[in-house]
Every structure is written in C-alpha cells, then in structure tokens.
N, C-alpha and C. Protein backbone atom coordinates (compact mmCIF):
# COMPACT_ATOMS: atom_id res chain seq x y z
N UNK A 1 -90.61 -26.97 -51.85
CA UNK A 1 -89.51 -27.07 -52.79
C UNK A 1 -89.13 -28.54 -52.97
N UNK A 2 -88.57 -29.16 -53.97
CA UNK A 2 -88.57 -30.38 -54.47
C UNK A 2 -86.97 -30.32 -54.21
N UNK A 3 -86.17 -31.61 -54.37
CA UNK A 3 -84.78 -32.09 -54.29
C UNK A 3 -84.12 -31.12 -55.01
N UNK A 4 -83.92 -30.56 -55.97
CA UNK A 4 -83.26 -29.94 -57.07
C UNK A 4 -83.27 -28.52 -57.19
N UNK A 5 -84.93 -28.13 -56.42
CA UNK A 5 -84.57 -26.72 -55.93
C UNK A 5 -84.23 -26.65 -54.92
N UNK A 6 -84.23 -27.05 -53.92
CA UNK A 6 -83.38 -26.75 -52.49
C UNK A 6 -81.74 -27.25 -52.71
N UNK A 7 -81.39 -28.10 -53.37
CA UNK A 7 -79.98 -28.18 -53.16
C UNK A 7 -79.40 -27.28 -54.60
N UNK A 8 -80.14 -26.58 -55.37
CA UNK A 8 -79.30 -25.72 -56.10
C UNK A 8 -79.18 -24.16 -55.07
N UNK A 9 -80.42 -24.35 -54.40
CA UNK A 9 -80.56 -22.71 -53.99
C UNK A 9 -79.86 -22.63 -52.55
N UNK A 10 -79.41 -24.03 -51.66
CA UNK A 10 -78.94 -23.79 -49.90
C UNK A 10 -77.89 -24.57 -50.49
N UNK A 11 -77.56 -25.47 -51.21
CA UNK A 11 -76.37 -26.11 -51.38
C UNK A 11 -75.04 -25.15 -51.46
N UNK A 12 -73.93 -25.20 -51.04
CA UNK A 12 -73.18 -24.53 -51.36
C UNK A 12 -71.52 -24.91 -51.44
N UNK A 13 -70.53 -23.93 -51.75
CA UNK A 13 -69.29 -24.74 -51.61
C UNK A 13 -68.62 -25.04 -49.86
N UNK A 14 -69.22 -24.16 -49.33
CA UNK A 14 -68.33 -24.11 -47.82
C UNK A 14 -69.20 -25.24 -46.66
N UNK A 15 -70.23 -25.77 -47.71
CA UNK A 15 -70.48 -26.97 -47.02
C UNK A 15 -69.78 -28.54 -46.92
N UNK A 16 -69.55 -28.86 -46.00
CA UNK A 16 -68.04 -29.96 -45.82
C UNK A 16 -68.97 -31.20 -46.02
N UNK A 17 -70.24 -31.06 -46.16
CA UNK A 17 -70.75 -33.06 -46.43
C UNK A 17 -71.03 -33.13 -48.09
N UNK A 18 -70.65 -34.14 -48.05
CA UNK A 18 -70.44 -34.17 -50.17
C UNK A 18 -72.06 -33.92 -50.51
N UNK A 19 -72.77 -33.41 -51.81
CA UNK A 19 -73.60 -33.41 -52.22
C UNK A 19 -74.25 -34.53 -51.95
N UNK A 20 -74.14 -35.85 -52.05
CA UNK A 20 -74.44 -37.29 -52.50
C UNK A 20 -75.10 -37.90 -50.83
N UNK A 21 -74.50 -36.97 -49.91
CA UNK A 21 -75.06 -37.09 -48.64
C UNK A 21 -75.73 -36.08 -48.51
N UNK A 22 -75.79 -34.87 -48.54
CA UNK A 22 -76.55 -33.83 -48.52
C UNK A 22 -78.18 -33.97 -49.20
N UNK A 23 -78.39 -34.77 -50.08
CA UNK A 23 -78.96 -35.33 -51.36
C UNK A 23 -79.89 -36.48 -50.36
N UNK A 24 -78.96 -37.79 -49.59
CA UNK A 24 -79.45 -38.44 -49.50
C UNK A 24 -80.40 -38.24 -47.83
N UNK A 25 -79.70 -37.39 -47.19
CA UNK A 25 -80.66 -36.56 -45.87
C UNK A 25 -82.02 -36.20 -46.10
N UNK A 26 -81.91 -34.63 -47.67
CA UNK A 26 -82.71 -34.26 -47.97
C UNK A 26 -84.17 -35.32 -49.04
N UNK A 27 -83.25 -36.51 -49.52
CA UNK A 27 -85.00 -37.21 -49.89
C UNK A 27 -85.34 -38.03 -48.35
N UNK A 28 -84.87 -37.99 -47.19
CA UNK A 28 -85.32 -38.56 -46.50
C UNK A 28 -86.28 -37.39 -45.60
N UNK A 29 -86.12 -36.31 -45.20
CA UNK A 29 -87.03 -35.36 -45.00
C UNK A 29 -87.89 -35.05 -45.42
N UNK A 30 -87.88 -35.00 -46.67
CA UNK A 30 -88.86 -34.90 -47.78
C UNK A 30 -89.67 -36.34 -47.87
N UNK A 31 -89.47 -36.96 -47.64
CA UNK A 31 -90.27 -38.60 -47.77
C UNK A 31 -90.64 -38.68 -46.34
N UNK A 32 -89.79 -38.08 -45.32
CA UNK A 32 -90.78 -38.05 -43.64
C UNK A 32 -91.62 -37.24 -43.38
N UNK A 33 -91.23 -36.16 -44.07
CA UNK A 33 -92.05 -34.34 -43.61
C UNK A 33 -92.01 -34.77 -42.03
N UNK A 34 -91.09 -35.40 -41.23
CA UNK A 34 -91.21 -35.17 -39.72
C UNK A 34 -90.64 -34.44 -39.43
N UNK A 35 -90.67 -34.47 -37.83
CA UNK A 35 -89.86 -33.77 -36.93
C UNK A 35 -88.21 -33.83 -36.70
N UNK A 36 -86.84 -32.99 -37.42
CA UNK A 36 -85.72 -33.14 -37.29
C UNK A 36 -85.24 -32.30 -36.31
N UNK A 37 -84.18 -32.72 -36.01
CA UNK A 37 -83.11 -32.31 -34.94
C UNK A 37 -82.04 -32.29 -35.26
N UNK A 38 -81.22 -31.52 -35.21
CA UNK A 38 -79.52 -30.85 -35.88
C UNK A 38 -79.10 -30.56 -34.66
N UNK A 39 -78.08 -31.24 -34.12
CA UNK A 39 -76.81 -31.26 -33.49
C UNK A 39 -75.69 -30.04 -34.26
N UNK A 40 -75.56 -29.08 -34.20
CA UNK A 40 -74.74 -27.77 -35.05
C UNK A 40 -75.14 -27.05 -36.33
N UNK A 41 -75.07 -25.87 -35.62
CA UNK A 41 -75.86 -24.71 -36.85
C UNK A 41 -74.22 -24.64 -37.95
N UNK A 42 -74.89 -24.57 -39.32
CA UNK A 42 -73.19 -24.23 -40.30
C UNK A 42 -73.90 -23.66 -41.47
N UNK A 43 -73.28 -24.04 -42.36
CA UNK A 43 -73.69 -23.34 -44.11
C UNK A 43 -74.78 -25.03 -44.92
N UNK A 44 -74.83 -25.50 -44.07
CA UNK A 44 -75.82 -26.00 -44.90
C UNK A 44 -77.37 -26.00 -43.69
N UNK A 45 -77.32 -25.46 -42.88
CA UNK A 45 -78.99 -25.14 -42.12
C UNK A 45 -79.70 -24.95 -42.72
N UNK A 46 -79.64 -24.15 -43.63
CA UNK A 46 -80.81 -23.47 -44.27
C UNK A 46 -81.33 -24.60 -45.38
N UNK A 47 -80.47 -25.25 -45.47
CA UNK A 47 -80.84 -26.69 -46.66
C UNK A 47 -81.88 -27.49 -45.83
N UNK A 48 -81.68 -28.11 -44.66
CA UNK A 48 -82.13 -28.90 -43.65
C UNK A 48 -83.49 -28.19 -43.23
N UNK A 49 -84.00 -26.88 -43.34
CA UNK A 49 -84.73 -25.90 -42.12
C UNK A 49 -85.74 -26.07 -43.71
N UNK A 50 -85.30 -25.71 -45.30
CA UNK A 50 -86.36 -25.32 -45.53
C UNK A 50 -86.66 -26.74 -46.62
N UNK A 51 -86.04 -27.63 -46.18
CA UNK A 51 -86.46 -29.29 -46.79
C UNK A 51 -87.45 -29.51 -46.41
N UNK A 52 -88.09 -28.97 -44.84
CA UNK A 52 -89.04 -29.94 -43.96
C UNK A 52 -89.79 -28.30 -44.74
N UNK A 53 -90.11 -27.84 -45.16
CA UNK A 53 -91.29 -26.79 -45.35
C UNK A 53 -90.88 -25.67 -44.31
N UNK A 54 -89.83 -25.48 -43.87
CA UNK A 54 -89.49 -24.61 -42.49
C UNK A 54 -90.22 -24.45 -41.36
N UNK A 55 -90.24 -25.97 -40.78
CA UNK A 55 -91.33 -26.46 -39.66
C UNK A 55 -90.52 -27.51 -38.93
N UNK A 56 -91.07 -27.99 -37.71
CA UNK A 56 -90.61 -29.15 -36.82
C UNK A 56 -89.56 -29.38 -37.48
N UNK A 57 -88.23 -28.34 -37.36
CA UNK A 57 -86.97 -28.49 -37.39
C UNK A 57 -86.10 -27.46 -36.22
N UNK A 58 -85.66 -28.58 -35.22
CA UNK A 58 -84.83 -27.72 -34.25
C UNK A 58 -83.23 -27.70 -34.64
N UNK A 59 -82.46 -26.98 -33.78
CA UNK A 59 -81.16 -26.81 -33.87
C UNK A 59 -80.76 -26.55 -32.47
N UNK A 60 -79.35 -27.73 -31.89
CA UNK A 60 -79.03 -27.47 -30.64
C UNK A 60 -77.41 -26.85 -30.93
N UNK A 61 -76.69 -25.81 -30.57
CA UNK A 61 -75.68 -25.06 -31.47
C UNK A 61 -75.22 -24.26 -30.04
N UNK A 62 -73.83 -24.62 -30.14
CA UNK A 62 -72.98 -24.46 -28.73
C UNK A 62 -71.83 -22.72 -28.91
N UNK A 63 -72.36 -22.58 -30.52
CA UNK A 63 -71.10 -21.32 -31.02
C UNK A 63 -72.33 -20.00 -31.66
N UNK A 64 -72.17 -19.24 -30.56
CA UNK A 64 -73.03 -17.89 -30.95
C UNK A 64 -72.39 -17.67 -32.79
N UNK A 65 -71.15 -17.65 -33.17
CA UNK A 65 -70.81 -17.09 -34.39
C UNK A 65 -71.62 -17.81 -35.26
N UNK A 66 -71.81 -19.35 -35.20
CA UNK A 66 -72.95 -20.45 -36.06
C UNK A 66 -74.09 -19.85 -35.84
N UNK A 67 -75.10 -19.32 -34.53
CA UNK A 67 -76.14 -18.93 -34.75
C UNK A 67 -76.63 -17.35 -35.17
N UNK A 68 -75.23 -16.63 -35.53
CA UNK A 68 -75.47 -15.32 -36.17
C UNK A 68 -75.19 -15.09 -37.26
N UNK A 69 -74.71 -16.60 -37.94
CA UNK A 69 -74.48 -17.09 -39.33
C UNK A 69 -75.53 -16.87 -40.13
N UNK A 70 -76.75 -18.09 -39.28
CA UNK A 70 -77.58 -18.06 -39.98
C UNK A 70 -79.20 -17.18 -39.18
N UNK A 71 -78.98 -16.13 -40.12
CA UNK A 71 -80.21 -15.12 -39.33
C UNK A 71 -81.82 -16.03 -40.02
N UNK A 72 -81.86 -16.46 -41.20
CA UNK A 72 -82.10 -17.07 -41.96
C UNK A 72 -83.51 -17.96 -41.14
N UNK A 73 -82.65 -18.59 -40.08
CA UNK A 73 -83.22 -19.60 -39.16
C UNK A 73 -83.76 -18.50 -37.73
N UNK A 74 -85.44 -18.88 -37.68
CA UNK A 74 -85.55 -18.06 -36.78
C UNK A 74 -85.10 -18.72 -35.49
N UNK A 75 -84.93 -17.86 -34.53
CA UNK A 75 -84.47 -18.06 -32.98
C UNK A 75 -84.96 -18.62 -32.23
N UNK A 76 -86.11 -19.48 -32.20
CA UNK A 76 -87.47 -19.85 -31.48
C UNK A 76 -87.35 -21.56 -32.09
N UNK A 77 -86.60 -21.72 -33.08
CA UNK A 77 -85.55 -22.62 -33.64
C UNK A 77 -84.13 -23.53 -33.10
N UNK A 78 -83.46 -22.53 -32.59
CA UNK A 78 -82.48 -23.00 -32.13
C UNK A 78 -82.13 -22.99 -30.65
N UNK A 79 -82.10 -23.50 -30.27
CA UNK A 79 -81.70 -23.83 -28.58
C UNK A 79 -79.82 -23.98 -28.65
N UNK A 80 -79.33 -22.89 -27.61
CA UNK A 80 -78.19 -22.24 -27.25
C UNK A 80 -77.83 -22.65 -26.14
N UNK A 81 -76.83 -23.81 -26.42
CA UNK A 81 -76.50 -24.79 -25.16
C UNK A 81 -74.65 -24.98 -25.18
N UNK A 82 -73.83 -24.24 -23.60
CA UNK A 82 -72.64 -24.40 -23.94
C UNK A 82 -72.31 -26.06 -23.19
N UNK A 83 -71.84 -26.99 -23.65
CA UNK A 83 -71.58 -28.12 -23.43
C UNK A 83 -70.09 -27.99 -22.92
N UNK A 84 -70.14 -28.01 -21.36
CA UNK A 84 -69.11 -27.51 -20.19
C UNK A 84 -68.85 -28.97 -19.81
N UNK A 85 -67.75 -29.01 -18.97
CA UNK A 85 -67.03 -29.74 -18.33
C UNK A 85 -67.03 -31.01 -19.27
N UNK A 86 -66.66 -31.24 -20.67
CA UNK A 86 -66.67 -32.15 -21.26
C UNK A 86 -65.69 -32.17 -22.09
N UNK A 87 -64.48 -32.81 -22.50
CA UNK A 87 -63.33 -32.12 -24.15
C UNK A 87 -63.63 -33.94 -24.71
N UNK A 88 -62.27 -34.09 -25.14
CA UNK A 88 -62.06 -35.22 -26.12
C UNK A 88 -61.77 -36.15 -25.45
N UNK A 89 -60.67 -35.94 -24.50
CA UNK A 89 -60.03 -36.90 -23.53
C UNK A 89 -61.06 -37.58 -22.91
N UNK A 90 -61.81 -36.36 -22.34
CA UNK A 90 -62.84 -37.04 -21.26
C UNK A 90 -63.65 -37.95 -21.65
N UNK A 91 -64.31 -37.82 -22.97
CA UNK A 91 -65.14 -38.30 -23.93
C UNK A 91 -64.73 -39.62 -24.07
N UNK A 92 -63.76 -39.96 -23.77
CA UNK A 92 -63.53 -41.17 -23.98
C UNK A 92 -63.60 -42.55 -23.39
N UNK A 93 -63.98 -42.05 -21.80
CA UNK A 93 -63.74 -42.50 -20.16
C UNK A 93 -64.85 -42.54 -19.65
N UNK A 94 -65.91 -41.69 -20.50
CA UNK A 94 -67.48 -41.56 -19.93
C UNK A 94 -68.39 -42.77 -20.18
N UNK A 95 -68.74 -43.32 -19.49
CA UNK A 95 -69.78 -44.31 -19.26
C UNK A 95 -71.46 -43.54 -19.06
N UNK A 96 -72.23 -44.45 -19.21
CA UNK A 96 -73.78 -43.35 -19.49
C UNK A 96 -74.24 -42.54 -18.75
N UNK A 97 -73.91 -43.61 -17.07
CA UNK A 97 -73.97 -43.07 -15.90
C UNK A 97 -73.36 -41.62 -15.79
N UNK A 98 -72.28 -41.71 -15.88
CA UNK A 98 -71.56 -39.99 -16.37
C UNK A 98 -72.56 -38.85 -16.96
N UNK A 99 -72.68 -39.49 -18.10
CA UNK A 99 -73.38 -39.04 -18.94
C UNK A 99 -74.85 -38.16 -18.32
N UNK A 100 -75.54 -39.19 -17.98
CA UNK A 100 -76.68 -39.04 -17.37
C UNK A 100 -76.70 -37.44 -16.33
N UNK A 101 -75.61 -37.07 -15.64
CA UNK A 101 -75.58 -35.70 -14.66
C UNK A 101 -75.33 -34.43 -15.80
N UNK A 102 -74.86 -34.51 -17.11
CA UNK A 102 -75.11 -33.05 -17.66
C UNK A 102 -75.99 -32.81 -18.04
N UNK A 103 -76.18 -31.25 -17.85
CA UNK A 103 -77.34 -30.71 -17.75
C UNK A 103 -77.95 -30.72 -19.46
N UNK A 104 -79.11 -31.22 -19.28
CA UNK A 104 -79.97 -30.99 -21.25
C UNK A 104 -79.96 -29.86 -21.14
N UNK A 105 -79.90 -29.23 -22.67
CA UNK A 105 -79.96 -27.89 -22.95
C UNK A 105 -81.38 -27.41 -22.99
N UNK A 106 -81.41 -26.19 -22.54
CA UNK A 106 -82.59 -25.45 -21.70
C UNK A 106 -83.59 -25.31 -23.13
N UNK A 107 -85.03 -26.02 -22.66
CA UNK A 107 -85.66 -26.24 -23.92
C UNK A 107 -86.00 -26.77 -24.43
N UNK A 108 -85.21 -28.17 -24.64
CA UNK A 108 -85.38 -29.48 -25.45
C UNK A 108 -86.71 -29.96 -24.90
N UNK A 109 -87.20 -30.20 -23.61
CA UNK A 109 -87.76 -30.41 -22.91
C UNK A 109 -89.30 -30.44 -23.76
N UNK A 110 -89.43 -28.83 -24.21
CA UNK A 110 -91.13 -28.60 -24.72
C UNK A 110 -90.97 -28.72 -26.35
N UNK A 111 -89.64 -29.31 -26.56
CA UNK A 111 -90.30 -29.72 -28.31
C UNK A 111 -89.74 -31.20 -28.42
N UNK A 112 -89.54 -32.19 -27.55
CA UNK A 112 -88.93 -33.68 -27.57
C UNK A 112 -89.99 -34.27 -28.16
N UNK A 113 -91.58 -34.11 -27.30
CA UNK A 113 -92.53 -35.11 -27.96
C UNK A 113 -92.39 -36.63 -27.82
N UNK A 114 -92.45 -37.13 -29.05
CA UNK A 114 -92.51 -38.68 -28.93
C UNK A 114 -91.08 -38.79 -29.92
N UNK A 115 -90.16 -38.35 -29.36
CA UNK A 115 -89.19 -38.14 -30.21
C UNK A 115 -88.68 -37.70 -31.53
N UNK A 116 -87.73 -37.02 -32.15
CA UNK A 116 -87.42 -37.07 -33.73
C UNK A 116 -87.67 -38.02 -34.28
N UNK A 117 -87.79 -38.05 -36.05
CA UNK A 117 -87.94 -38.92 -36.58
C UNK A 117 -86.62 -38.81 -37.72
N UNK A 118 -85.46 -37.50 -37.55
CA UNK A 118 -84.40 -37.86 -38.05
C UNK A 118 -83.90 -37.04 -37.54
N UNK A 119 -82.14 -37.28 -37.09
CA UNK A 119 -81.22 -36.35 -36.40
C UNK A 119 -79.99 -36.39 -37.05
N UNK A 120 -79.60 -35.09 -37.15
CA UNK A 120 -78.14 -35.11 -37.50
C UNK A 120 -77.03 -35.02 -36.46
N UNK A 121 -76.29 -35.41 -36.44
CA UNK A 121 -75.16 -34.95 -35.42
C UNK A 121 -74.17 -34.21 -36.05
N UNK A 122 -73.96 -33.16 -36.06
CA UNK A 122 -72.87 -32.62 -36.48
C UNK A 122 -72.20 -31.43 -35.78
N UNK A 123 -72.28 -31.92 -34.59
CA UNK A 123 -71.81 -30.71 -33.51
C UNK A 123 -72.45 -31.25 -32.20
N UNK A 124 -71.51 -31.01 -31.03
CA UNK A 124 -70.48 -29.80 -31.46
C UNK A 124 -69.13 -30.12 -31.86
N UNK A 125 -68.52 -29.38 -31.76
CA UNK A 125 -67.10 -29.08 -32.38
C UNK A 125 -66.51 -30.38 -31.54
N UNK A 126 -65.89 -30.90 -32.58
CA UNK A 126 -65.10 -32.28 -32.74
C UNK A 126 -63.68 -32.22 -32.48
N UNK A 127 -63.14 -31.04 -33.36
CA UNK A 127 -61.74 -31.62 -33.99
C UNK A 127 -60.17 -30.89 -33.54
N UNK A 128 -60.54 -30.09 -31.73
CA UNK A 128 -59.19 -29.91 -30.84
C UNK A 128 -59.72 -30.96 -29.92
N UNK A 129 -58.42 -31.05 -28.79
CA UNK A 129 -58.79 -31.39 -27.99
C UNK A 129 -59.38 -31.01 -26.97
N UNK A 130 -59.47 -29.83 -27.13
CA UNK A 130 -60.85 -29.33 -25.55
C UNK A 130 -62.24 -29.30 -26.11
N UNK A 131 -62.45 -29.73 -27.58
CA UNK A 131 -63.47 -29.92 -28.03
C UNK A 131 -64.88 -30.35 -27.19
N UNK A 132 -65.73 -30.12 -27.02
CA UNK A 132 -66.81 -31.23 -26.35
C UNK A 132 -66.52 -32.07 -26.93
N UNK A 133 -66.67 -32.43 -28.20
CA UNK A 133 -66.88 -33.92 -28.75
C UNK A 133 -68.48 -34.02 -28.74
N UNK A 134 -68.73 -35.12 -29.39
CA UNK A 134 -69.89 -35.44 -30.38
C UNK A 134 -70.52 -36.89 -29.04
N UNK A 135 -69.79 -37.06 -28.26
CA UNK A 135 -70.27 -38.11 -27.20
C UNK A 135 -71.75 -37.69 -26.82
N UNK A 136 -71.98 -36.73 -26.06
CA UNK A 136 -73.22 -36.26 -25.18
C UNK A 136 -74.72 -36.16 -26.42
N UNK A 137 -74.11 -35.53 -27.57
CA UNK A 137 -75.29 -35.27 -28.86
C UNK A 137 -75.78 -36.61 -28.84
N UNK A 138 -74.69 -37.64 -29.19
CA UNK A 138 -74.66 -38.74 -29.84
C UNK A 138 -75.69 -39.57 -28.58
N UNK A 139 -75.45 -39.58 -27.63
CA UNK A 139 -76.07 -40.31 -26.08
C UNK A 139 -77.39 -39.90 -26.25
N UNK A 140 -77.58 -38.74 -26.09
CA UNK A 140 -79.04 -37.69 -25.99
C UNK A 140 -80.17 -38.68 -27.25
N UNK A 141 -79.15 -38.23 -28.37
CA UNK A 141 -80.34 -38.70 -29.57
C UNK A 141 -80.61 -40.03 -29.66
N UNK A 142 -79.29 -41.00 -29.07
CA UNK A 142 -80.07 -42.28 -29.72
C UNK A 142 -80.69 -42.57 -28.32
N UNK A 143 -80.48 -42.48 -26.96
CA UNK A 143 -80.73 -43.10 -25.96
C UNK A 143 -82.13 -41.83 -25.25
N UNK A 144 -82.20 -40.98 -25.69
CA UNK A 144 -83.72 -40.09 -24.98
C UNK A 144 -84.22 -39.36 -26.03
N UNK A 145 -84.23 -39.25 -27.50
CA UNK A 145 -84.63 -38.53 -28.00
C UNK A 145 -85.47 -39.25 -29.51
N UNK A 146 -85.06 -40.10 -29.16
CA UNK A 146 -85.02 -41.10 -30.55
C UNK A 146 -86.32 -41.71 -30.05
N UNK A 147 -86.80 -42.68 -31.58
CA UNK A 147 -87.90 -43.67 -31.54
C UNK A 147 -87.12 -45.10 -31.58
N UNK A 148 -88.33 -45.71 -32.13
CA UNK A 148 -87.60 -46.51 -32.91
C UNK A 148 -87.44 -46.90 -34.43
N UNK A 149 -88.27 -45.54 -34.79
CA UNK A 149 -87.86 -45.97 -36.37
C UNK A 149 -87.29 -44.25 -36.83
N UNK A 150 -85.83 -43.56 -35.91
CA UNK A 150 -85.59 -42.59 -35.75
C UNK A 150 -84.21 -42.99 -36.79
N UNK A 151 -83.96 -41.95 -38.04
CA UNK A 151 -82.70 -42.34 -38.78
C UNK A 151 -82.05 -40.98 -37.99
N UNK A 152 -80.76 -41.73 -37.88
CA UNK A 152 -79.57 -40.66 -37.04
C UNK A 152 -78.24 -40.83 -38.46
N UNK A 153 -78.14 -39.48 -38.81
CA UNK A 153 -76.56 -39.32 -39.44
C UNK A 153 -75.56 -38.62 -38.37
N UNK A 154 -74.46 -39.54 -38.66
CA UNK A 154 -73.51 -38.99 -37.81
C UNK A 154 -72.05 -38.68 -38.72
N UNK A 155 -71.65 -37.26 -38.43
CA UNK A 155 -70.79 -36.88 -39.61
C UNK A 155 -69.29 -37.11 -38.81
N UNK A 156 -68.44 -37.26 -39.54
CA UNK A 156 -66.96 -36.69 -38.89
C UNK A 156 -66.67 -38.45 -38.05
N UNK A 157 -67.11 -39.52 -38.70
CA UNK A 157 -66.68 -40.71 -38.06
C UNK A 157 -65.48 -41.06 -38.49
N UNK A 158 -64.75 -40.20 -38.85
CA UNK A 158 -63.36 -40.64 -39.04
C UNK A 158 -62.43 -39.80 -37.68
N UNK A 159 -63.07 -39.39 -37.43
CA UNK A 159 -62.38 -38.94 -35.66
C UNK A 159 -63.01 -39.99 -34.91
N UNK A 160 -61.66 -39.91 -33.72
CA UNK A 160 -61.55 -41.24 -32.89
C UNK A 160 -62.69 -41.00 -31.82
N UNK A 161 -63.40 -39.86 -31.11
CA UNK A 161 -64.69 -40.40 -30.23
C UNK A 161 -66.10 -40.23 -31.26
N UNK A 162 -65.99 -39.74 -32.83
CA UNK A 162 -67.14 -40.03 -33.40
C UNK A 162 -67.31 -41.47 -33.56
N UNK A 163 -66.14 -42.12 -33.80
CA UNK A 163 -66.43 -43.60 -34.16
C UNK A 163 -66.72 -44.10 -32.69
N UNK A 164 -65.57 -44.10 -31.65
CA UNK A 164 -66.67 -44.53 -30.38
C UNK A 164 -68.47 -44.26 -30.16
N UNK A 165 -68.94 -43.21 -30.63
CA UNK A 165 -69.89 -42.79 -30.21
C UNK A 165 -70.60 -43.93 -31.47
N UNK A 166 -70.28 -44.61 -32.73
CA UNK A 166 -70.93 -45.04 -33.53
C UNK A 166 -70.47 -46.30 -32.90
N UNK A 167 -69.64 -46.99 -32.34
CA UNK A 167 -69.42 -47.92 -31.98
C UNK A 167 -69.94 -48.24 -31.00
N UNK A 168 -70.79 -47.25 -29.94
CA UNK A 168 -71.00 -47.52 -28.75
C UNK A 168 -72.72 -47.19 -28.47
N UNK A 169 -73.49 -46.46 -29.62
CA UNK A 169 -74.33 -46.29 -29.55
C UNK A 169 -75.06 -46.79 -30.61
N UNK A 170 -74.48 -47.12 -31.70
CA UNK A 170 -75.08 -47.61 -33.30
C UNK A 170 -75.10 -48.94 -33.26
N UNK A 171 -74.09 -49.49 -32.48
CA UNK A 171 -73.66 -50.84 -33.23
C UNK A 171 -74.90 -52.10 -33.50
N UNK A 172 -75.92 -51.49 -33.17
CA UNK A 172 -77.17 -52.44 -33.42
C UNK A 172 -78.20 -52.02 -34.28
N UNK A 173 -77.51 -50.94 -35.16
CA UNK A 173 -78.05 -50.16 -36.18
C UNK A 173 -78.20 -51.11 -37.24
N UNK A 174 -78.20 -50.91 -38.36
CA UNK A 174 -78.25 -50.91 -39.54
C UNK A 174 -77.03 -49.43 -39.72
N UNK A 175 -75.99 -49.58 -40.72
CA UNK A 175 -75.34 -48.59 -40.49
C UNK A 175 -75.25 -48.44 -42.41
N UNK A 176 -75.39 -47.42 -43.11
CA UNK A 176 -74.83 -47.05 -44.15
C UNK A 176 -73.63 -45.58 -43.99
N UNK A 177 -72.42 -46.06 -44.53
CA UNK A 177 -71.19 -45.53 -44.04
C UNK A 177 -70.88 -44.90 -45.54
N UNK A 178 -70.57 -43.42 -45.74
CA UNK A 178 -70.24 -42.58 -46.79
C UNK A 178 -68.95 -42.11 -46.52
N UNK A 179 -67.95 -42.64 -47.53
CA UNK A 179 -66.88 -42.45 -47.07
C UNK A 179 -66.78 -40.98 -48.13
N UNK A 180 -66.91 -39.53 -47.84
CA UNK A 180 -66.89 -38.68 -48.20
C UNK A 180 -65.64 -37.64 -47.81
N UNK A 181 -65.03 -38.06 -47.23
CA UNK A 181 -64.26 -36.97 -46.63
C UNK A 181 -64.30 -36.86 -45.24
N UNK A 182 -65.49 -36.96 -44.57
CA UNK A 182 -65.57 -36.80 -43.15
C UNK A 182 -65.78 -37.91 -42.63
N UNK A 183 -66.39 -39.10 -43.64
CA UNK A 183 -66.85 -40.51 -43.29
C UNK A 183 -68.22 -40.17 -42.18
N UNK A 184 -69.42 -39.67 -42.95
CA UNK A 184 -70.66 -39.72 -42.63
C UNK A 184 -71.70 -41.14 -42.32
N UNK A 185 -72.08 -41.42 -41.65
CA UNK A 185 -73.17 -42.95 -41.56
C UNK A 185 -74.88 -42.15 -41.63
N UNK A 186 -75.00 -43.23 -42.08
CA UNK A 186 -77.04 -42.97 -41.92
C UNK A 186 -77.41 -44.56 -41.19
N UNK A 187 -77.65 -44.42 -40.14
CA UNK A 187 -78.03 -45.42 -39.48
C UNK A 187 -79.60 -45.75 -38.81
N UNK A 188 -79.83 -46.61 -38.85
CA UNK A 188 -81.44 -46.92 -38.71
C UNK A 188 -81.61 -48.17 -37.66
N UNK A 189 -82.50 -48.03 -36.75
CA UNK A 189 -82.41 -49.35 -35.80
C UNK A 189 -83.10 -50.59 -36.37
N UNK A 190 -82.42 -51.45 -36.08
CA UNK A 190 -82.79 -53.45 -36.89
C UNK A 190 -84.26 -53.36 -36.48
C-alpha cells in the first residue's frame, strides 16, 4: 500500500498524533521497509503494522484493553510487558544504573537483532502520576536497542519526564520537534 492508501484506510479520528506526523513516520517506513518497534498498542497500530507490508514490526504494550483493541495485529507481534515498580516521581531520580536492574520484557531478546531501524515511543502510559512513564522505553531504545542510524519518535514531549527522557537521551540527536498537540520529535543520531 502506498502513503494515501494506508492513511485513508488506518488513519482515523481517535488517533491523538496530527496527520502531518502520522504522514511523516509512515514515508519513513516505507523508504526503510525495516525493522520497527512501537512502545504502545492504540488506534493508529494498524497504520504502523501494515506500512512495513505487515512484517518486522513489533509492539511492547503494558494494557491488555490496547492489545484486545487491536485483534487486527497478530499476537506473535506484540510482547505483554507490565512495567512495575516504576510511576512519574520515580522517573525522575533514576539514573541508568537504576535503570539497568528492570527486568526487559519477556521476548525482546529473539527479535532485537542488530537493532531497529525506527522506534516509536508512545507508551507506556504517561499522563497520572503512578504512570510508568516513558523513562525505561525511552533508555531501552536509544541505549540497547538502537543502531546508529536508528530514527526514534518520541510523542507526548510536552510532559515533564518525556522531555527529560529527550533531554537526557536525545540531546546529541539531531532533533525535529512537531509541535502538534502532544509535541512529538523525530530524532536521528549526528
């Protein structure tokens, strides 16, 4: 499917990233045909799953209701990881070392490879405070999962540990910043 049929046919209204980012993800999949990785299953998966040809696209998704959303996406797909002993507060205090003792979600392991070649972050859940927060996704992809010519979007940088996590893991990016509503980046390493 080309740009115009996938975002007329998975695009939808209850998706929260503006078209214009949705748009600019999907010619980059389509111009990689690589291997992606999605940080949270929602209403636009099925955009992301059938961009790449519905292939070497995983999903790491912490809310059974997101992965019975989309039946759409087979199961052999998504890796079902609850991200414990972590909220917002904490997220804030964690150094890598920290970081480094939670457990990877069961799985990642036999489809990592030589890393993604694009990741989204958009989960998990950001926006209470017992939230996990977007810290641990954000650590994982740029610091063990990534290359170096790995583009990472990170959505929801207008919350205060998404921007730490862009401040603390990007800042030697190349950063393009979409101020859409959620304040999305597409960042690429120098």
């Amino acid at each position: 499917m080309n740009k115009k049929e996938l975002m007329h046919r998975f695009y939808n209204r209850n998706i929260k990233l503006s078209k214009n980012v949705a748009s600019e993800i999907i010619d980059d999949i389509l111009k990689l045909k690589g291997r992606v990785l999605v940080f949270g299953l929602g209403f636009d998966s099925e955009l992301w799953f059938n961009a790449n040809g519905c292939k070497d696209v995983w999903f790491i998704e912490e809310n059974i209701k997101y992965i019975d959303m989309n039946p759409n996406i087979p199961r052999e797909n998504v890796i079902y990881h609850k991200f414990e002993n972590i909220d917002l507060y904490k997220s804030s205090r964690l150094q890598d070392e920290d970081l480094e003792k939670y457990p990877l979600p069961k799985g990642i392991e036999k489809i990592i490879g030589n890393g993604f070649d694009i990741i989204i972050i958009d989960g998990p859940t950001g926006c209470f405070p017992t939230s996990p927060g977007r810290l641990l996704s954000t650590y994982w992809a740029t610091k063990k999962w990534s290359h170096k010519n790995t583009i990472f979007y990170l959505d929801d940088t207008n919350r205060k540990v998404e921007t730490l996590c862009m401040n603390k893991y990007m800042s030697d990016m190349d950063v393009k910043k979409y101020e859409n509503g959620s304040f999305t980046i597409r960042s690429i390493r120098k």
